[in-house]
C-alpha atoms as a PDB file:
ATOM      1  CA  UNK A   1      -2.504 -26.872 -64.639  1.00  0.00           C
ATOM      2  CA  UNK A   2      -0.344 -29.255 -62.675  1.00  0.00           C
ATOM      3  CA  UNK A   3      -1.147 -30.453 -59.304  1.00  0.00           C
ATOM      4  CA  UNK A   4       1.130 -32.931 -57.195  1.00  0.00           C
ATOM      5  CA  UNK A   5      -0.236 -35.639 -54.239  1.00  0.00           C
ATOM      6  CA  UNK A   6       2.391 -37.213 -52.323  1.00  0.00           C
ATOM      7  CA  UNK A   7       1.382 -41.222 -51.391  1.00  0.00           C
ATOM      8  CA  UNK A   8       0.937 -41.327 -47.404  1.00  0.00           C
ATOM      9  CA  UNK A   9       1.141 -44.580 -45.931  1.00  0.00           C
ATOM     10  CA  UNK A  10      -2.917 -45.223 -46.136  1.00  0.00           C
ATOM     11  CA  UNK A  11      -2.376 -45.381 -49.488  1.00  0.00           C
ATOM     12  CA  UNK A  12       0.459 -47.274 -49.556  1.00  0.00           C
ATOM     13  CA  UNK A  13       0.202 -50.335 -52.119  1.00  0.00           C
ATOM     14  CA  UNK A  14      -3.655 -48.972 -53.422  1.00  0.00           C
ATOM     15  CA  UNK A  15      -4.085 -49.242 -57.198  1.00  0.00           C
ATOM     16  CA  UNK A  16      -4.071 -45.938 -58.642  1.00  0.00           C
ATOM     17  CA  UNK A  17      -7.478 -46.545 -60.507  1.00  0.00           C
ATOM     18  CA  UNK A  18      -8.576 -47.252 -56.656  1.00  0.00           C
ATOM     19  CA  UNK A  19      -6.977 -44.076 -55.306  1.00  0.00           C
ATOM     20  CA  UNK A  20      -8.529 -42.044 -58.179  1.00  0.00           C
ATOM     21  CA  UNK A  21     -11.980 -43.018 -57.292  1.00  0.00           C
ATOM     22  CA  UNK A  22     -11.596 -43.006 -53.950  1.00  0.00           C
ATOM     23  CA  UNK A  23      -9.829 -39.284 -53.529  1.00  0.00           C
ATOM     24  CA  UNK A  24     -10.282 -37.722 -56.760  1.00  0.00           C
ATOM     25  CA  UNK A  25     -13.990 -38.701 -57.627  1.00  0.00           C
ATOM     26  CA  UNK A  26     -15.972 -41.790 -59.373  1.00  0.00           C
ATOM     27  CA  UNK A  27     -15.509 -41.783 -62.604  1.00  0.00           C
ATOM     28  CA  UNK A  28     -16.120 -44.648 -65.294  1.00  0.00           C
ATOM     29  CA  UNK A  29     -12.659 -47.175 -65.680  1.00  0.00           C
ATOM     30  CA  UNK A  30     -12.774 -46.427 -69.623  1.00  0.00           C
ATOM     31  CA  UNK A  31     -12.114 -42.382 -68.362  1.00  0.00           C
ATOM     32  CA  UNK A  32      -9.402 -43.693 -65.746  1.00  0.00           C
ATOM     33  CA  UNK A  33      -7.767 -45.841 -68.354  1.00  0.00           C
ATOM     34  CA  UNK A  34      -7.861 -43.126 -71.334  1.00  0.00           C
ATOM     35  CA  UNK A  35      -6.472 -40.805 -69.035  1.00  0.00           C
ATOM     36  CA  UNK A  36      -3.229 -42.686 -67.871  1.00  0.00           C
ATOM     37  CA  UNK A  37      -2.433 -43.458 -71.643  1.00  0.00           C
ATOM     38  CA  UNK A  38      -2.657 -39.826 -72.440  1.00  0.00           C
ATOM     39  CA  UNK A  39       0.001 -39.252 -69.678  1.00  0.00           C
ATOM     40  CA  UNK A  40      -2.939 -36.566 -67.429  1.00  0.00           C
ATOM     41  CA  UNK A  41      -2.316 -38.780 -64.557  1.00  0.00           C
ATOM     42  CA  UNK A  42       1.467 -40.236 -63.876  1.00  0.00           C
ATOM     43  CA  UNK A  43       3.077 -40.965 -60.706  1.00  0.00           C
ATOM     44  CA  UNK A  44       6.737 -39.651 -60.823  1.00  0.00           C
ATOM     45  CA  UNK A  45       6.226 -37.944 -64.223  1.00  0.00           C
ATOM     46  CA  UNK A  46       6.227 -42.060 -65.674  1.00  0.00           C
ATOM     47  CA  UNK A  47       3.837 -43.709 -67.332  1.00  0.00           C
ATOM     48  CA  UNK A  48       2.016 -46.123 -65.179  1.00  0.00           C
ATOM     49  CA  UNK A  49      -0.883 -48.344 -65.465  1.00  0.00           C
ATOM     50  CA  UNK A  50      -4.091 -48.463 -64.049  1.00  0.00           C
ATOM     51  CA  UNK A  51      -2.665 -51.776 -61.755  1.00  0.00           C
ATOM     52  CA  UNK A  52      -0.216 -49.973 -60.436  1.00  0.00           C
ATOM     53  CA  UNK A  53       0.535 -49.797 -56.888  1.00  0.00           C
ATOM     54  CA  UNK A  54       1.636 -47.025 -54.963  1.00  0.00           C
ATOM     55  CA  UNK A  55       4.580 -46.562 -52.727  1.00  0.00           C
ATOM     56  CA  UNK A  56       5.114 -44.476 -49.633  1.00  0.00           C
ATOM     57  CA  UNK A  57       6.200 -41.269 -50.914  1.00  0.00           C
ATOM     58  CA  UNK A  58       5.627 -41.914 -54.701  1.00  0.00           C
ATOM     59  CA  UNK A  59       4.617 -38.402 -56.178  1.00  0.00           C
ATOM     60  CA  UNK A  60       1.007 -38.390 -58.161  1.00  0.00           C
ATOM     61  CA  UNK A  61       0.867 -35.689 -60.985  1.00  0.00           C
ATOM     62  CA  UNK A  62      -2.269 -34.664 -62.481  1.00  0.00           C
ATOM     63  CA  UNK A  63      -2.098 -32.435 -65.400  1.00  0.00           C
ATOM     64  CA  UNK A  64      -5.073 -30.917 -66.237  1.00  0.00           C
ATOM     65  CA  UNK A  65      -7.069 -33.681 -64.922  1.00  0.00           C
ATOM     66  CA  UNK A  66     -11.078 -32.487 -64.320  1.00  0.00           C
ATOM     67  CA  UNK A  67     -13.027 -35.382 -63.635  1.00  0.00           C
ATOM     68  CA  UNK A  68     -16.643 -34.523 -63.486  1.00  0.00           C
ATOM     69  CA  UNK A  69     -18.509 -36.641 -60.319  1.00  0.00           C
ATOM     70  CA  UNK A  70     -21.342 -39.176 -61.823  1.00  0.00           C
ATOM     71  CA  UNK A  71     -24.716 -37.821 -60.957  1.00  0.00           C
ATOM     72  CA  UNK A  72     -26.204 -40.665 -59.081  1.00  0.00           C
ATOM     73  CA  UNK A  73     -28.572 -40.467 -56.793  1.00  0.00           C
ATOM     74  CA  UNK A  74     -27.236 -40.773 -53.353  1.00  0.00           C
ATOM     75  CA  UNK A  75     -27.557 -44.092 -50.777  1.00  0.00           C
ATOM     76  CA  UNK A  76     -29.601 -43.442 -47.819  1.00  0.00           C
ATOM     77  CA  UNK A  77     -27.508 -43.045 -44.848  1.00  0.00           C
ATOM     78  CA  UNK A  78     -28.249 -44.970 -41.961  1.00  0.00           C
ATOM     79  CA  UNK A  79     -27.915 -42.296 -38.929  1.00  0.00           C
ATOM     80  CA  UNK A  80     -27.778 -44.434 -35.814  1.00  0.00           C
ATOM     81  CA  UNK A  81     -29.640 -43.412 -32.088  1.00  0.00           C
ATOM     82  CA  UNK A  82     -27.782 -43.130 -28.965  1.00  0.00           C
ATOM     83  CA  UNK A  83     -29.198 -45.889 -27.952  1.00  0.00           C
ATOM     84  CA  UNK A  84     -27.792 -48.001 -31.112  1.00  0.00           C
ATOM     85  CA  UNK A  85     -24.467 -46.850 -30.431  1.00  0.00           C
ATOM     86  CA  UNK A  86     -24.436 -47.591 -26.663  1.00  0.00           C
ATOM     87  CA  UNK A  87     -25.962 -50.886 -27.504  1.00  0.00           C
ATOM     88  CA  UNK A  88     -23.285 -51.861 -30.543  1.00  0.00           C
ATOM     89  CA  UNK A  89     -21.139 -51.845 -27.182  1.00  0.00           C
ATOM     90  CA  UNK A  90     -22.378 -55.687 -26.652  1.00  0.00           C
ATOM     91  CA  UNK A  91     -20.991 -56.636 -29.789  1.00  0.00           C
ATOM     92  CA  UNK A  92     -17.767 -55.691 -29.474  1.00  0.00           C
ATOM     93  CA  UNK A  93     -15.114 -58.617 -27.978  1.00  0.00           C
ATOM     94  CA  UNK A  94     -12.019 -57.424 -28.836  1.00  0.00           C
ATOM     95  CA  UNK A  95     -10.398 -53.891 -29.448  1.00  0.00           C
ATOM     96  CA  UNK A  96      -6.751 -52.906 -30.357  1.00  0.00           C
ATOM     97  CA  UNK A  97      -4.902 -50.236 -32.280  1.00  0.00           C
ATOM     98  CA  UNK A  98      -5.169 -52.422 -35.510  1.00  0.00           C
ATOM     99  CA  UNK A  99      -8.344 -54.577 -35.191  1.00  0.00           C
ATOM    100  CA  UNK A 100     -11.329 -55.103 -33.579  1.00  0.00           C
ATOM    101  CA  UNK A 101     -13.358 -58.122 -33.139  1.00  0.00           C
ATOM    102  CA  UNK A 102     -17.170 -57.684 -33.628  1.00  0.00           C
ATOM    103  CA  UNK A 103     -20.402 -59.861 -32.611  1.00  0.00           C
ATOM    104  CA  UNK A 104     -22.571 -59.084 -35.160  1.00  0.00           C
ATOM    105  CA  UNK A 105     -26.295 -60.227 -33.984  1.00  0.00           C
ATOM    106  CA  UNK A 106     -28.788 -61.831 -36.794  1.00  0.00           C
ATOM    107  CA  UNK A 107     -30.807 -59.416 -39.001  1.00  0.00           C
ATOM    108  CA  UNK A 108     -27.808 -56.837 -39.382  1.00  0.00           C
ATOM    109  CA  UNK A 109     -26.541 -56.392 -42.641  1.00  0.00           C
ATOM    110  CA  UNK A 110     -22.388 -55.534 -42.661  1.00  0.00           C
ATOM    111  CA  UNK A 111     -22.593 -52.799 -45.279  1.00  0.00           C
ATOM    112  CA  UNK A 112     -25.584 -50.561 -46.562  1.00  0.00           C
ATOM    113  CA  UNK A 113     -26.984 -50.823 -50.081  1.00  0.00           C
ATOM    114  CA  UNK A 114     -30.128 -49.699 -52.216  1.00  0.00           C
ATOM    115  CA  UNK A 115     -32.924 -51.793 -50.432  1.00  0.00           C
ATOM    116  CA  UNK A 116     -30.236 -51.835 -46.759  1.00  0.00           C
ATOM    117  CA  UNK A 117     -30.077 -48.756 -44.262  1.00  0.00           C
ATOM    118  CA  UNK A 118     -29.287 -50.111 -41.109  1.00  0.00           C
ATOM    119  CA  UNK A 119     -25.872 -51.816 -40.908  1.00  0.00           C
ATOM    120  CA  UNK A 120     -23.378 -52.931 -39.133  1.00  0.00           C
ATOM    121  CA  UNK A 121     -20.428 -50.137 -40.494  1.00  0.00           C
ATOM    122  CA  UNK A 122     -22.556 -47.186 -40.308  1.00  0.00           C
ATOM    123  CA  UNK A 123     -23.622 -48.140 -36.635  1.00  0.00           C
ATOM    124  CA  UNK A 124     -19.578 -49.094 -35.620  1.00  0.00           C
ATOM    125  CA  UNK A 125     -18.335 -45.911 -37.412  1.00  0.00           C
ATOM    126  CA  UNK A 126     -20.182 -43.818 -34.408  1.00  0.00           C
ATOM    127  CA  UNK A 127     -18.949 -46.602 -31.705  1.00  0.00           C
ATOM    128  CA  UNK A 128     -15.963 -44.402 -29.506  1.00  0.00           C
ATOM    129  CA  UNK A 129     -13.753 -47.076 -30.962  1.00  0.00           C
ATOM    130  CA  UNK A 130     -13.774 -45.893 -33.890  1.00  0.00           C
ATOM    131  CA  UNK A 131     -13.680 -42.119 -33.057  1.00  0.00           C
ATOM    132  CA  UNK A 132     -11.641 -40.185 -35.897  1.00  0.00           C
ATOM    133  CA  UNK A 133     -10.468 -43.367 -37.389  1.00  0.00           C
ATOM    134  CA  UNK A 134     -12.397 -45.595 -40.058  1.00  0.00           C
ATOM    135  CA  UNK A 135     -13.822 -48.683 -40.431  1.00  0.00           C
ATOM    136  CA  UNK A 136     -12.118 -51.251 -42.814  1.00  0.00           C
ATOM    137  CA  UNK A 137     -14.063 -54.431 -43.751  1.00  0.00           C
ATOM    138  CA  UNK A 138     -12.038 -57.419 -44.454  1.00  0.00           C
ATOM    139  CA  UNK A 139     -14.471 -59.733 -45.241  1.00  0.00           C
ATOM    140  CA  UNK A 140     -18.616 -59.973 -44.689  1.00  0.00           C
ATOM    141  CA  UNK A 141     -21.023 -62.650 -43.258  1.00  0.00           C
ATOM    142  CA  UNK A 142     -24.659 -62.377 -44.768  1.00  0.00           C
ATOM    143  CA  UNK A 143     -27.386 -60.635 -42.848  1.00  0.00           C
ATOM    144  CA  UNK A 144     -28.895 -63.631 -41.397  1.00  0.00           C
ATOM    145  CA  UNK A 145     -25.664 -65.051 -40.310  1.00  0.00           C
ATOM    146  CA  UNK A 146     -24.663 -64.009 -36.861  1.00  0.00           C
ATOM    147  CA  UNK A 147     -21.312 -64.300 -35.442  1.00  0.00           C
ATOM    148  CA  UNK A 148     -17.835 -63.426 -35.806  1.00  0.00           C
ATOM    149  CA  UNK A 149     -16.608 -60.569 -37.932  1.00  0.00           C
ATOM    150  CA  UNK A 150     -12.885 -58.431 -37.618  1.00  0.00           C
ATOM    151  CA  UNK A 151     -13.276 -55.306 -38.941  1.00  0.00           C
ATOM    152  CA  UNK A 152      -9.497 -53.803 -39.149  1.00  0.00           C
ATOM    153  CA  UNK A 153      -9.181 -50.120 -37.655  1.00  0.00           C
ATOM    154  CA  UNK A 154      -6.241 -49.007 -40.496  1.00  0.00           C
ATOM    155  CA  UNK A 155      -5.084 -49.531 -43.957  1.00  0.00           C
ATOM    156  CA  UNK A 156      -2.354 -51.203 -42.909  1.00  0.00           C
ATOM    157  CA  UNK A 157      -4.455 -54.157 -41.578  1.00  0.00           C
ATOM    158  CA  UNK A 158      -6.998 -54.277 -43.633  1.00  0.00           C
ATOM    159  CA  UNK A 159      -4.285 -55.227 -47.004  1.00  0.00           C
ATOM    160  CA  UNK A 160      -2.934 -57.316 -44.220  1.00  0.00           C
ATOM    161  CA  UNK A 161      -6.042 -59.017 -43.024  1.00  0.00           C
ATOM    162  CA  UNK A 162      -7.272 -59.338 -46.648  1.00  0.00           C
ATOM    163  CA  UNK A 163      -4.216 -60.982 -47.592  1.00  0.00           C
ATOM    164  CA  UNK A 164      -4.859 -63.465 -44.876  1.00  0.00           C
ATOM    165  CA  UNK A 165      -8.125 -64.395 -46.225  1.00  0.00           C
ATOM    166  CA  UNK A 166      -6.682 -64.528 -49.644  1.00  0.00           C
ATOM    167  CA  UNK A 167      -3.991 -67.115 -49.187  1.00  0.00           C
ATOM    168  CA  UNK A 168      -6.160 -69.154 -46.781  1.00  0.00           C
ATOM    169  CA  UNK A 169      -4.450 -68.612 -43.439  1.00  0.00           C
ATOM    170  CA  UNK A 170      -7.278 -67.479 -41.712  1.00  0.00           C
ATOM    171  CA  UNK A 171      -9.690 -70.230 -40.214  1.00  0.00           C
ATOM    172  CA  UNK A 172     -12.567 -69.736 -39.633  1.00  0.00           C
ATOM    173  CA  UNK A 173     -15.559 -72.484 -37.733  1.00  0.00           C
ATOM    174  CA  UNK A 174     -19.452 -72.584 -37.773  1.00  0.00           C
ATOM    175  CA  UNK A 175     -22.112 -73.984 -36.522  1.00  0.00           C
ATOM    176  CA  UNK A 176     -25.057 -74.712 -38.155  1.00  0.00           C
ATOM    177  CA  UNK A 177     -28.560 -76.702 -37.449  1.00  0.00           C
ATOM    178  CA  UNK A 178     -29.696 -78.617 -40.585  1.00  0.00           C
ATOM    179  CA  UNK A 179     -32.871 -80.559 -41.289  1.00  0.00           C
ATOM    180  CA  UNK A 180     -32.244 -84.133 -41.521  1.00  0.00           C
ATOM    181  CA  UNK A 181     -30.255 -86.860 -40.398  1.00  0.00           C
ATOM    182  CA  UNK A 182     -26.217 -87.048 -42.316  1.00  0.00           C
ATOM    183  CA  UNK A 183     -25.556 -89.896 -42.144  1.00  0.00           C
ATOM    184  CA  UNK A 184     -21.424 -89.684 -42.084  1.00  0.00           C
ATOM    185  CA  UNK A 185     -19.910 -88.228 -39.058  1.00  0.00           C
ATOM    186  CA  UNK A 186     -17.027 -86.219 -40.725  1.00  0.00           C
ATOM    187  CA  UNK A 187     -16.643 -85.604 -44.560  1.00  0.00           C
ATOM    188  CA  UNK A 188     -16.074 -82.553 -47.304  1.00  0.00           C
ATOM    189  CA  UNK A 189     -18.315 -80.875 -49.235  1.00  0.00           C
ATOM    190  CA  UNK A 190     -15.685 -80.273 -52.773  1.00  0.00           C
ATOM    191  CA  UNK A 191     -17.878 -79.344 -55.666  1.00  0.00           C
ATOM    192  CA  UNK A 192     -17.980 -76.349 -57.564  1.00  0.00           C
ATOM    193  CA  UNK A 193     -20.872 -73.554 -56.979  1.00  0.00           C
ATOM    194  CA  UNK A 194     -22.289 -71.678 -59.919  1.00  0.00           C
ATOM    195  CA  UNK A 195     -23.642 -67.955 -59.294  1.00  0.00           C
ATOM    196  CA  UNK A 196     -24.312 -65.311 -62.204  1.00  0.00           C
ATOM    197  CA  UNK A 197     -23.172 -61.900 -62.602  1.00  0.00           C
ATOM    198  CA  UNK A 198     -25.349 -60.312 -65.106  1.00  0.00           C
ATOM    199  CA  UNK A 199     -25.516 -62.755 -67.914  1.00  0.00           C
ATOM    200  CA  UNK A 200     -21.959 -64.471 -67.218  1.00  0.00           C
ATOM    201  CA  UNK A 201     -21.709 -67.823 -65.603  1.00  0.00           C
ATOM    202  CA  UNK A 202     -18.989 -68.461 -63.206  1.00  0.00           C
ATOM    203  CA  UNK A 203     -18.071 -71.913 -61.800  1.00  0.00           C
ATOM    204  CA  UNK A 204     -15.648 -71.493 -58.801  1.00  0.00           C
ATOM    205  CA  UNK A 205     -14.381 -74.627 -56.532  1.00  0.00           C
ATOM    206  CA  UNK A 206     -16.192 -74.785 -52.811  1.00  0.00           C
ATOM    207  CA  UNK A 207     -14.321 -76.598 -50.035  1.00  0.00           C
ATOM    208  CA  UNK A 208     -15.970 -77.498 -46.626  1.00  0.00           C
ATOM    209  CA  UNK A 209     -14.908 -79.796 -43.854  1.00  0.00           C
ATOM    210  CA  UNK A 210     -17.843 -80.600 -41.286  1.00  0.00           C
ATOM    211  CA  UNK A 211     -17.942 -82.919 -38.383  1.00  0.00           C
ATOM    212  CA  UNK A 212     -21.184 -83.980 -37.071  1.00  0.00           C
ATOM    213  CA  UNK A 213     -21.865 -82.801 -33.405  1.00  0.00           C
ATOM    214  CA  UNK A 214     -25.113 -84.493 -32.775  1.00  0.00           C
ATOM    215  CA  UNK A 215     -27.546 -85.558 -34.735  1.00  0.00           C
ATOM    216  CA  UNK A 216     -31.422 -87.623 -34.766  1.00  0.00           C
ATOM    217  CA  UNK A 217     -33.969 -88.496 -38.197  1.00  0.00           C
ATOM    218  CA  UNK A 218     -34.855 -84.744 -37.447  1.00  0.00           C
ATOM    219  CA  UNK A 219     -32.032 -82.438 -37.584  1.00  0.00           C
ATOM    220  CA  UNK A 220     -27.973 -82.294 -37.601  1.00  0.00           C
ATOM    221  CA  UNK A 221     -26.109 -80.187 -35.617  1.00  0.00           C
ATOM    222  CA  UNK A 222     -22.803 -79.184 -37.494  1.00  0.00           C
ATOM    223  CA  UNK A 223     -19.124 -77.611 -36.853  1.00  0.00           C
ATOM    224  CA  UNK A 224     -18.165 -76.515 -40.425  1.00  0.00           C
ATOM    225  CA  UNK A 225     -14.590 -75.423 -41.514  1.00  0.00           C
ATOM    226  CA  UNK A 226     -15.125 -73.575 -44.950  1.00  0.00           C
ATOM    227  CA  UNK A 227     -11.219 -73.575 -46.753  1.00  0.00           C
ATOM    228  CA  UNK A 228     -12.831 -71.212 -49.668  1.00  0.00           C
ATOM    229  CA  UNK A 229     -14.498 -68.340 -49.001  1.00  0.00           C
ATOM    230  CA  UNK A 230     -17.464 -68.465 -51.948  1.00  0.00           C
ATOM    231  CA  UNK A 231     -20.548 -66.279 -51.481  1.00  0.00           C
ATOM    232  CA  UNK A 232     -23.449 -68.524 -49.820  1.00  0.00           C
ATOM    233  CA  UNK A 233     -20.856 -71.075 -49.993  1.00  0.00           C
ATOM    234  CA  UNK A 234     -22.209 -73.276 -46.773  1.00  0.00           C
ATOM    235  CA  UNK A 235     -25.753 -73.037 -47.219  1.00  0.00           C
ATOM    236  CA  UNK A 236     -25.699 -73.413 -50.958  1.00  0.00           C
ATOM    237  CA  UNK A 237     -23.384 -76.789 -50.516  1.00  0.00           C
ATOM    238  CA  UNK A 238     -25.902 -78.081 -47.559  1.00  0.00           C
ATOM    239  CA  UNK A 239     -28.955 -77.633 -49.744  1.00  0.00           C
ATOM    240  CA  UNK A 240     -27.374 -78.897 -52.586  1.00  0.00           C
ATOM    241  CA  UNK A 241     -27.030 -82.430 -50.893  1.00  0.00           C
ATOM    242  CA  UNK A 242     -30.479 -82.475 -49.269  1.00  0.00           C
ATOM    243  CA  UNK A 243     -29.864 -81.092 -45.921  1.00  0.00           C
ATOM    244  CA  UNK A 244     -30.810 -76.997 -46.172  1.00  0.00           C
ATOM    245  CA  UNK A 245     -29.811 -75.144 -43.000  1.00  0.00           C
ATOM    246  CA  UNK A 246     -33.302 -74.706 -40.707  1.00  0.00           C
ATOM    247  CA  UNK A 247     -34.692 -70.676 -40.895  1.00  0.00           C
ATOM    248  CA  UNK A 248     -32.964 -70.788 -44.680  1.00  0.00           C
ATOM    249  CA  UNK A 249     -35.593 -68.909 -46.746  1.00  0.00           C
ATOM    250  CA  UNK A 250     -33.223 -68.640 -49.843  1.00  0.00           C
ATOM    251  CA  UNK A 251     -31.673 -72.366 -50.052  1.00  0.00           C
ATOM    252  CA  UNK A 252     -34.592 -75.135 -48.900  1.00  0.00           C
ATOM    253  CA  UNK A 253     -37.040 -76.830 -49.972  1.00  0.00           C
ATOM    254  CA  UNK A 254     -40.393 -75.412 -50.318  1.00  0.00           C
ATOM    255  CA  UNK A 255     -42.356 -77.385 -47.113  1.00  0.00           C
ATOM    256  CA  UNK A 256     -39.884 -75.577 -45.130  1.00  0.00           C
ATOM    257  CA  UNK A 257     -41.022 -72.700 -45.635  1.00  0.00           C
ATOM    258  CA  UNK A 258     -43.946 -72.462 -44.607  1.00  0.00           C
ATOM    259  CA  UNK A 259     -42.777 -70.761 -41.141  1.00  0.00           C
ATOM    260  CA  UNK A 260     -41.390 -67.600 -42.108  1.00  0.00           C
ATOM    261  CA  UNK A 261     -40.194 -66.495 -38.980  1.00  0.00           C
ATOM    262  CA  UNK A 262     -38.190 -68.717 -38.236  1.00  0.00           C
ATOM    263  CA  UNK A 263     -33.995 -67.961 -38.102  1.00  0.00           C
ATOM    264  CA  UNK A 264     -31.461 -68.763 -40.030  1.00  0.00           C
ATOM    265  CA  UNK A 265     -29.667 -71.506 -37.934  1.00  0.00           C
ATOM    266  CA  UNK A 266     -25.715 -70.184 -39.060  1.00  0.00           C
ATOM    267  CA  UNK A 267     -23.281 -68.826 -36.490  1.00  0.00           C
ATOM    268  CA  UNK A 268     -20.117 -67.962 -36.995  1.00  0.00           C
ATOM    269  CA  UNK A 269     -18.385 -69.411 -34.259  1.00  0.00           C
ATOM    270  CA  UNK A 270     -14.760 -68.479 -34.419  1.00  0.00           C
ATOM    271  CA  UNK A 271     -11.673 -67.634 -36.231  1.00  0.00           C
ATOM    272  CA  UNK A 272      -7.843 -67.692 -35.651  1.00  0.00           C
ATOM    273  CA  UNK A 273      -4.887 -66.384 -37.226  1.00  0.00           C
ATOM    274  CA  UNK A 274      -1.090 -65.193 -37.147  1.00  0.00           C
ATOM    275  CA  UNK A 275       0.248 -62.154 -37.431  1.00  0.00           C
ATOM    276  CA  UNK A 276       3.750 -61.129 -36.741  1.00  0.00           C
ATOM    277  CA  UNK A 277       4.410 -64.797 -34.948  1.00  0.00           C
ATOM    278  CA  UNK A 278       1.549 -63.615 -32.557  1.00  0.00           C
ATOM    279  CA  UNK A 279      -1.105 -66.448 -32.433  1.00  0.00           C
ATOM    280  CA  UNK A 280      -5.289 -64.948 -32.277  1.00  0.00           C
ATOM    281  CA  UNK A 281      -7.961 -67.155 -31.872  1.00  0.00           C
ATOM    282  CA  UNK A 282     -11.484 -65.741 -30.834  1.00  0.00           C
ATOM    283  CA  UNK A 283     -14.840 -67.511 -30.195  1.00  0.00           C
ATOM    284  CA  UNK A 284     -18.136 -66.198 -29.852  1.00  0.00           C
ATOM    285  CA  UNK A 285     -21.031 -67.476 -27.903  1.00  0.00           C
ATOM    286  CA  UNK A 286     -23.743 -68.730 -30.122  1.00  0.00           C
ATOM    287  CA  UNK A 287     -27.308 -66.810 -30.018  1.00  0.00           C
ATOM    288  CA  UNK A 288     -30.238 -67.910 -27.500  1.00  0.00           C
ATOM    289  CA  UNK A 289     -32.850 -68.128 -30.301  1.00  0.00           C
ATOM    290  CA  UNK A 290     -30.169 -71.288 -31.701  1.00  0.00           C
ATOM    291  CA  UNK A 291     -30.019 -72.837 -28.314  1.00  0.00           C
ATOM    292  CA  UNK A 292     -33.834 -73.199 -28.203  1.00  0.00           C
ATOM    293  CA  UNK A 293     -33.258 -74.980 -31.615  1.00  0.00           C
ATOM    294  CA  UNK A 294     -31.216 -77.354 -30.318  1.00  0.00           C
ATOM    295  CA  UNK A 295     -32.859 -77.846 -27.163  1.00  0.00           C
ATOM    296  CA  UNK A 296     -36.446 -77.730 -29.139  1.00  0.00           C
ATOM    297  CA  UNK A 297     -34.874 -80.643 -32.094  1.00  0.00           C
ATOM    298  CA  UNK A 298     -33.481 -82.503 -29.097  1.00  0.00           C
ATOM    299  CA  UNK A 299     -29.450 -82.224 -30.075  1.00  0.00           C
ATOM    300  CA  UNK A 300     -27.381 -81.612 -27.370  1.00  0.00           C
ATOM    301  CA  UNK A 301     -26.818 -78.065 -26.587  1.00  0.00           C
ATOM    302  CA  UNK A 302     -23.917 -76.199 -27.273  1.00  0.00           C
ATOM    303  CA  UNK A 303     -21.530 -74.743 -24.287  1.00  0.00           C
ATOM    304  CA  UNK A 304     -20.690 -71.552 -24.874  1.00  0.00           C
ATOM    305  CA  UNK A 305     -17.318 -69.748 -23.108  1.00  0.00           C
END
């Protein structure tokens, strides 16, 4: 049996391996794959491989194509309150048709996962905002991290925004408090990072620029401008060079951390962009709890807008 999907513009430019899995079901690549060579899924009745990427209008045939869904066990669901939603209000700084600019406070994870519930794209998904429209995240800031965060409100935006991030025109500032006194004012961090996936090594290239906003034999207070986007990327570069970021439980030295509760002193400041020859630039004010830091390691405090 034949049945024919016509590409809408939310789909416009999506791999079809991606467009299988996301409207069809999720099913294994290998099954994908072995099912576009044996011609059960072509787009205009050609041949196509699993990179391909769809156009407005292109016409998706599947011929006798029965994926069976992978039993997993489903992800718990975080199901905000009334009160969650009202109070995800506070984070919100900018909203358009295409974008909006979040706030996101310390402690809230972006996206759910096995050991996560409460996040940040469950919670916005119930905001009014976002009422009949979904949530597309462009890029993530870890749980500890507070700060800045555009999530975009269509697809068109989100391959737009993404493609942004990709090609470096999106900058992006934060501030950080680190234990111990750097001793030059302005500088890069260029090194590479190594992280694992499964057995497999991977080097990749990390590029900071920092400037020294106060500092004492105590702590450093920091404005850092991260060029590549690598996963830890500013806390993994400050620890490696004997400065770990205060309330760091992951990346510092063991004396620090002895008190546990302490936060992670990371903000995510701001970010700016272009988009259609329009010019964005947003800023967010940093957290109380990093004011008494400064205030408490006696670096001057920062002024917030």
């Amino acid at each position: 049996m034949e049945k024919i999907i016509l590409v809408n513009k939310d789909f416009e430019n999506s791999r079809i391996d991606k467009w299988i899995k996301k409207n069809i079901c999720q099913v294994p690549q290998s099954f994908i794959e072995k099912n576009l060579r044996n011609k059960k899924v072509t787009v205009n009745k050609n041949k196509i491989k699993s990179s391909y990427k769809l156009k407005l209008n292109d016409k998706i045939y599947l011929n006798d194509f029965y994926p069976k869904q992978n039993i997993t066990k489903p992800k718990k669901k975080f199901n905000p309150s009334k009160k969650d939603i009202k109070d995800s209000n506070s984070f919100i700084i900018e909203n358009n048709e295409n974008f909006c600019v979040i706030n996101k406070p310390y402690g809230l994870a972006v996206q759910g996962g096995s050991k996560i519930t409460k996040n940040l794209v469950d919670l916005i998904s119930k905001n009014p905002i976002f009422l009949n429209i979904k949530p597309f995240i462009v890029h993530r800031i870890d749980k500890e991290t507070s700060g800045i965060l555009i999530i975009a409100k269509n697809r068109e935006y989100a391959q737009l925004l993404t493609s942004l991030f990709r090609i470096r025109k999106i900058h992006k500032s934060y501030l950080c408090i680190c234990y111990g006194e750097i001793e030059k004012n302005k500088g890069l961090f260029d090194g590479d990072l190594i992280r694992y996936e499964k057995d497999k090594k991977i080097s990749e290239r990390a590029i900071t620029k920092y400037n020294v906003v106060d500092k004492n034999s105590n702590a450093s207070f920091l404005i850092l401008n991260p060029t590549t986007g690598r996963k830890h990327q500013i806390r993994k570069q400050l620890f490696s060079i004997g400065f770990p970021i205060i309330g760091d439980s992951k990346y510092n030295f063991p004396e620090n951390k002895i008190n546990k509760n302490k936060k992670l002193m990371l903000h995510a400041y701001s970010i700016k962009f272009m988009i259609k020859n329009t010019k964005f630039e947003f800023a967010v004010n940093v957290p109380d709890y990093f004011q008494k830091m400064l205030q408490a390691k006696r670096l001057t405090l920062f002024k917030n807008t």
